[in-house]
Structures are given as structure tokens and as C-alpha cells.
C-alpha atoms as a PDB file:
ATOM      1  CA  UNK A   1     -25.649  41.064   7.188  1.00  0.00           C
ATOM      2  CA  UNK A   2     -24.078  40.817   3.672  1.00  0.00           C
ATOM      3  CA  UNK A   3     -22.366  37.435   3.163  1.00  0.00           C
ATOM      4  CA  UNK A   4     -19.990  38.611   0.311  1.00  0.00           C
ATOM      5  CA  UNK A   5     -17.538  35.659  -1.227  1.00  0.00           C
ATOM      6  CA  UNK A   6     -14.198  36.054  -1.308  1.00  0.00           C
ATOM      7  CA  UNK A   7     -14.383  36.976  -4.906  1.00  0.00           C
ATOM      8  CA  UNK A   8     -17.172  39.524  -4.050  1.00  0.00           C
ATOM      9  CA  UNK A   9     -15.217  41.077  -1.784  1.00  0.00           C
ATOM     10  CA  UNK A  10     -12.058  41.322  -3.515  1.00  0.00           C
ATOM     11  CA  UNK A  11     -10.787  42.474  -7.462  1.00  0.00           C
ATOM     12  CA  UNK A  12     -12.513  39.979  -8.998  1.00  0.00           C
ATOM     13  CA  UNK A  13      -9.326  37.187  -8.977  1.00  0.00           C
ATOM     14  CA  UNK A  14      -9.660  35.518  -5.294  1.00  0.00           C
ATOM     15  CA  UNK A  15     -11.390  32.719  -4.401  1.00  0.00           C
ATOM     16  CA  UNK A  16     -12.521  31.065  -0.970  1.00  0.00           C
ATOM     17  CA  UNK A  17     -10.141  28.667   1.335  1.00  0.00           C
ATOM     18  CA  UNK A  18     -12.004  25.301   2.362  1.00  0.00           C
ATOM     19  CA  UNK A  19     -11.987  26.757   6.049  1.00  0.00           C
ATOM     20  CA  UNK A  20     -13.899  30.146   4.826  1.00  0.00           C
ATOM     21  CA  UNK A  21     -16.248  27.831   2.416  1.00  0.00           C
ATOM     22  CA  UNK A  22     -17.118  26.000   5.745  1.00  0.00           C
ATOM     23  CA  UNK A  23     -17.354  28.635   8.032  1.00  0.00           C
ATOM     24  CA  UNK A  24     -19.577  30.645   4.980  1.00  0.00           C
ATOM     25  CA  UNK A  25     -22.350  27.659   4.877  1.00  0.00           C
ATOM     26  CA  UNK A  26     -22.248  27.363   8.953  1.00  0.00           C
ATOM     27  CA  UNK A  27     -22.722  30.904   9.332  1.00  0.00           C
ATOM     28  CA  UNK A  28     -25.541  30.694   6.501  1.00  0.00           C
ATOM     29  CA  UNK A  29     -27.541  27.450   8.254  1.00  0.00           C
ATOM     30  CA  UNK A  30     -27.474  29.708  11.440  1.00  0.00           C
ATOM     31  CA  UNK A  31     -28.949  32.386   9.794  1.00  0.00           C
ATOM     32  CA  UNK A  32     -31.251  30.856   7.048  1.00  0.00           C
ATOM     33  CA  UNK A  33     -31.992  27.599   9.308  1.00  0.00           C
ATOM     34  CA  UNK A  34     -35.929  26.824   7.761  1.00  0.00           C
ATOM     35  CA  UNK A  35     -34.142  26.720   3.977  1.00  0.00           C
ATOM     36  CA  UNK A  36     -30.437  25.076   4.892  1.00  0.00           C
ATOM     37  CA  UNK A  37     -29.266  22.246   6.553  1.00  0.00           C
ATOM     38  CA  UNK A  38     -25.040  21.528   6.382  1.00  0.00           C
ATOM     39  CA  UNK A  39     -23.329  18.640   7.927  1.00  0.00           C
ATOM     40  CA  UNK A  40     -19.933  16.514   7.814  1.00  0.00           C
ATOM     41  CA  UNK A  41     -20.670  13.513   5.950  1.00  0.00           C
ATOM     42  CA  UNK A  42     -17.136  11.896   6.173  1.00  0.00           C
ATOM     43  CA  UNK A  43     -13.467  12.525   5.362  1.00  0.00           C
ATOM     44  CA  UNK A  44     -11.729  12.354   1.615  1.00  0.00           C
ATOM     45  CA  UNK A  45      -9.050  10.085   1.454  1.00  0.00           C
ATOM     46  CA  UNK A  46      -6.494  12.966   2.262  1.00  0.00           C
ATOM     47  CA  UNK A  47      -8.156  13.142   5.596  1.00  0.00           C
ATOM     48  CA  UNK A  48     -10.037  16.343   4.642  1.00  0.00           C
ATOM     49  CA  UNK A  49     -13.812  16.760   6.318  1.00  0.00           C
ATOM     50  CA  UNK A  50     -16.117  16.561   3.606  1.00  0.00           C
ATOM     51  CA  UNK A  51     -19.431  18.259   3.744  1.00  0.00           C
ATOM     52  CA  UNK A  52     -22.930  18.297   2.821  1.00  0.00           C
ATOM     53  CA  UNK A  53     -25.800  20.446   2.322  1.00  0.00           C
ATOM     54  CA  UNK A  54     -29.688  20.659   1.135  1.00  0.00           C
ATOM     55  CA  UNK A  55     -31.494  23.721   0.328  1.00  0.00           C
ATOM     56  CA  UNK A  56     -35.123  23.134   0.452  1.00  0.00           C
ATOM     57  CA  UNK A  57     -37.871  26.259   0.105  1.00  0.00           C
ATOM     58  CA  UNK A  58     -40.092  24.414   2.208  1.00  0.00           C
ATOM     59  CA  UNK A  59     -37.951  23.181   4.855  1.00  0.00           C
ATOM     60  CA  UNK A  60     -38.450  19.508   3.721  1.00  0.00           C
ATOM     61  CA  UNK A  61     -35.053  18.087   4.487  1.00  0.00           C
ATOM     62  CA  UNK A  62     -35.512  14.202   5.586  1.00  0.00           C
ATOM     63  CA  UNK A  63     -34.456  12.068   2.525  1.00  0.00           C
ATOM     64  CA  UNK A  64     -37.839   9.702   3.472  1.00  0.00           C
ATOM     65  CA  UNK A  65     -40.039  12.450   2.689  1.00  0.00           C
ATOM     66  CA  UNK A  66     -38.353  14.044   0.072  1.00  0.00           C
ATOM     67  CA  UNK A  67     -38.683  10.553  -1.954  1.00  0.00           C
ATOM     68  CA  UNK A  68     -41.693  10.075  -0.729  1.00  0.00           C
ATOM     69  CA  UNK A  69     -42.702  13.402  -2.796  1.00  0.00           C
ATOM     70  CA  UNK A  70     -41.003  12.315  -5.845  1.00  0.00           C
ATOM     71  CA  UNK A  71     -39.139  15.802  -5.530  1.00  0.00           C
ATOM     72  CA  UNK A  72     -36.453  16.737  -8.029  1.00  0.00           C
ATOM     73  CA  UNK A  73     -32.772  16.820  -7.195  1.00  0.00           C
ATOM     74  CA  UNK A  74     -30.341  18.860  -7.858  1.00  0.00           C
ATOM     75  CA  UNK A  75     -27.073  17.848  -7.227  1.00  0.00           C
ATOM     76  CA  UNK A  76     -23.892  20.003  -6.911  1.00  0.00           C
ATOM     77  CA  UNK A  77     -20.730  18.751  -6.449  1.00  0.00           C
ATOM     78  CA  UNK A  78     -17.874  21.540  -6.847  1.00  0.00           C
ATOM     79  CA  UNK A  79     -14.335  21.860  -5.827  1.00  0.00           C
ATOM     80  CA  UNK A  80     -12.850  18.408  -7.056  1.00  0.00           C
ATOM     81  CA  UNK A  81     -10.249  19.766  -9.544  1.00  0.00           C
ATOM     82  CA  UNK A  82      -7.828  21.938  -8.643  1.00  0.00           C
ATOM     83  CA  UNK A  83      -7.560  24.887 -10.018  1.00  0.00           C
ATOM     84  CA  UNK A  84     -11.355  25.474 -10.764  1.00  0.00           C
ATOM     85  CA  UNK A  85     -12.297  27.693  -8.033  1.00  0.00           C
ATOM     86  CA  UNK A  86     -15.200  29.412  -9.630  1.00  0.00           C
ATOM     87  CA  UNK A  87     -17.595  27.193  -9.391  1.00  0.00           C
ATOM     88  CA  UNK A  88     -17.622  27.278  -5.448  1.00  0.00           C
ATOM     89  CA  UNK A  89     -17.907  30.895  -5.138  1.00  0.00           C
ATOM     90  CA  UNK A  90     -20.891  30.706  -7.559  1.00  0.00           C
ATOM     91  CA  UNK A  91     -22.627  27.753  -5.353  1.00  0.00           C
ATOM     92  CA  UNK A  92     -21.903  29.831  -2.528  1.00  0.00           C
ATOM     93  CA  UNK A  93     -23.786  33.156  -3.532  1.00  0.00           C
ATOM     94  CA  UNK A  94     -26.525  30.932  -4.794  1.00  0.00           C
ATOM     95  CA  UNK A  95     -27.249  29.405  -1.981  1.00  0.00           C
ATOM     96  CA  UNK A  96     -26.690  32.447   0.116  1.00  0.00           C
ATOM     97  CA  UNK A  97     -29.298  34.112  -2.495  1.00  0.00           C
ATOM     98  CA  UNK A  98     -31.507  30.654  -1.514  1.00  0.00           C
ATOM     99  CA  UNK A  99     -31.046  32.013   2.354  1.00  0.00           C
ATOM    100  CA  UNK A 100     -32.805  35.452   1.890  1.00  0.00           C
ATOM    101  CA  UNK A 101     -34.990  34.002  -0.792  1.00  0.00           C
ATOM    102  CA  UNK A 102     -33.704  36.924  -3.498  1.00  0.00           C
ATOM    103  CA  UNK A 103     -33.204  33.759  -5.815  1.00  0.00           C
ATOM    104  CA  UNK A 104     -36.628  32.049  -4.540  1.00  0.00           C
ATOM    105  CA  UNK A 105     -38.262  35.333  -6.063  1.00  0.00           C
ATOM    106  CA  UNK A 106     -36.072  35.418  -8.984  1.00  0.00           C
ATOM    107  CA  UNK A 107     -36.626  31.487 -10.022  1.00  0.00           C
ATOM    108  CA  UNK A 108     -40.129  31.454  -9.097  1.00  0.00           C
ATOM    109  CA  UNK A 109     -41.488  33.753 -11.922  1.00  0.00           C
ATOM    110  CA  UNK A 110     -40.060  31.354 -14.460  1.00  0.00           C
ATOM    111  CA  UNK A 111     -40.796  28.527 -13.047  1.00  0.00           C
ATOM    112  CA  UNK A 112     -42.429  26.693 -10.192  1.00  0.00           C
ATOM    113  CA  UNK A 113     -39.780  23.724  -9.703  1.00  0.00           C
ATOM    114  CA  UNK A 114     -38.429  26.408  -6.304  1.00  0.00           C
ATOM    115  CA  UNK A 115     -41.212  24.400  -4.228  1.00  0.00           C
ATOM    116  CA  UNK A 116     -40.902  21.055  -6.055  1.00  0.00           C
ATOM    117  CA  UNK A 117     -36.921  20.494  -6.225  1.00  0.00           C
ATOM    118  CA  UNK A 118     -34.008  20.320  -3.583  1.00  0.00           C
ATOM    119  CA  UNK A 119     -30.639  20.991  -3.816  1.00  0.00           C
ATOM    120  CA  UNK A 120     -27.825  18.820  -2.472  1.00  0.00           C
ATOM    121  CA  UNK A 121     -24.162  20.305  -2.627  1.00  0.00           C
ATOM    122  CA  UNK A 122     -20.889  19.166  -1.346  1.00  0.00           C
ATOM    123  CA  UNK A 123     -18.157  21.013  -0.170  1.00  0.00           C
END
């Protein structure tokens, strides 16, 4: 299955909805379940569902043992101007890239943090 983003799979000048952002990463922890985990986390103040999710290579997702490990952090927050839409179709296809492990392969010939860092983002 390709899991194209809206600006993938239009002319270059559309970007995702929140709904289709959700329903993208849902569809993703489904089918890449040992290397995502995605979950509500709360609600902004507008009411809208915030949520979260980790990327791990190793399927280490419990914050006890990823401290525990010392492991690096990445942290990705996109999506909280408006107008600046990029930025989540780019976290998207990375992570989706993170899901079949094309970026695993890519990042892991210059340099071995794939099996020592995690990645946290918010949608």
C-alpha cells in the first residue's frame, strides 16, 4: 500500500486536513504496529483532540524504559501556526518512511542514533 500525503498526491500546493492527518497515522500504527504507537493525549483549548505519537526502531515505547536507557529524543511538534502546512506533510512521509523502514536504511548508514533515539510528534 502506498500512503501518499495529500501533497504527494496532488500538484504540489495541497496539504492534509486534521481528520486525514489522523486517519494517515491510525492507518500507519495498524500497519507498522512494532515501530508506531499514536494516541489522544487531550483536547486544545478549542476543543480539538490532540494527538501523540512515538516512533521507536526497536519497539521500545514505555517512557520508564526509554529513560531508563538514557535514549535520545526527538521531539516534533508541527501544525501550531496557521498557515504553515508543510511541515506536517513532511512529518508525515517521515514517519511513514519510519513504517517500512526505507528511512531506517537511509539514516542508519550515517549514523547509528536509528536504534538509540525516539521520536515523539504531535498532531
Amino acid at each position: 500500500m502506498q500512503y501518499l500525503t495529500s501533497f504527494e498526491s496532488g500538484n504540489g500546493n495541497q496539504t492534509t486536513t486534521l481528520a486525514q492527518c489522523i486517519a494517515f497515522y491510525e492507518q500507519l500504527v495498524t500497519d507498522f504496529p512494532s515501530v508506531l504507537r499514536f494516541w489522544r493525549i487531550g483536547g486544545s483549548d478549542g476543543g480539538v483532540p490532540i494527538h501523540a505519537g512515538v516512533i521507536a526502531a526497536d519497539a521500545v515505547f514505555e517512557r520508564e524504559r526509554l529513560r531508563a536507557a538514557a535514549r535520545l529524543v526527538f521531539f516534533n511538534n508541527n501544525g501550531i501556526h496557521p498557515g504553515e502546512p508543510e511541515g506536517i506533510d513532511a512529518c508525515m512521509a517521515l514517519v511513514r518512511d519510519f513504517g517500512n523502514r526505507s528511512a531506517w536504511r537511509h539514516w542508519g548508514r550515517r549514523c547509528s542514533c536509528s536504534s538509540r533515539c525516539t521520536t515523539l510528534t504531535v498532531a
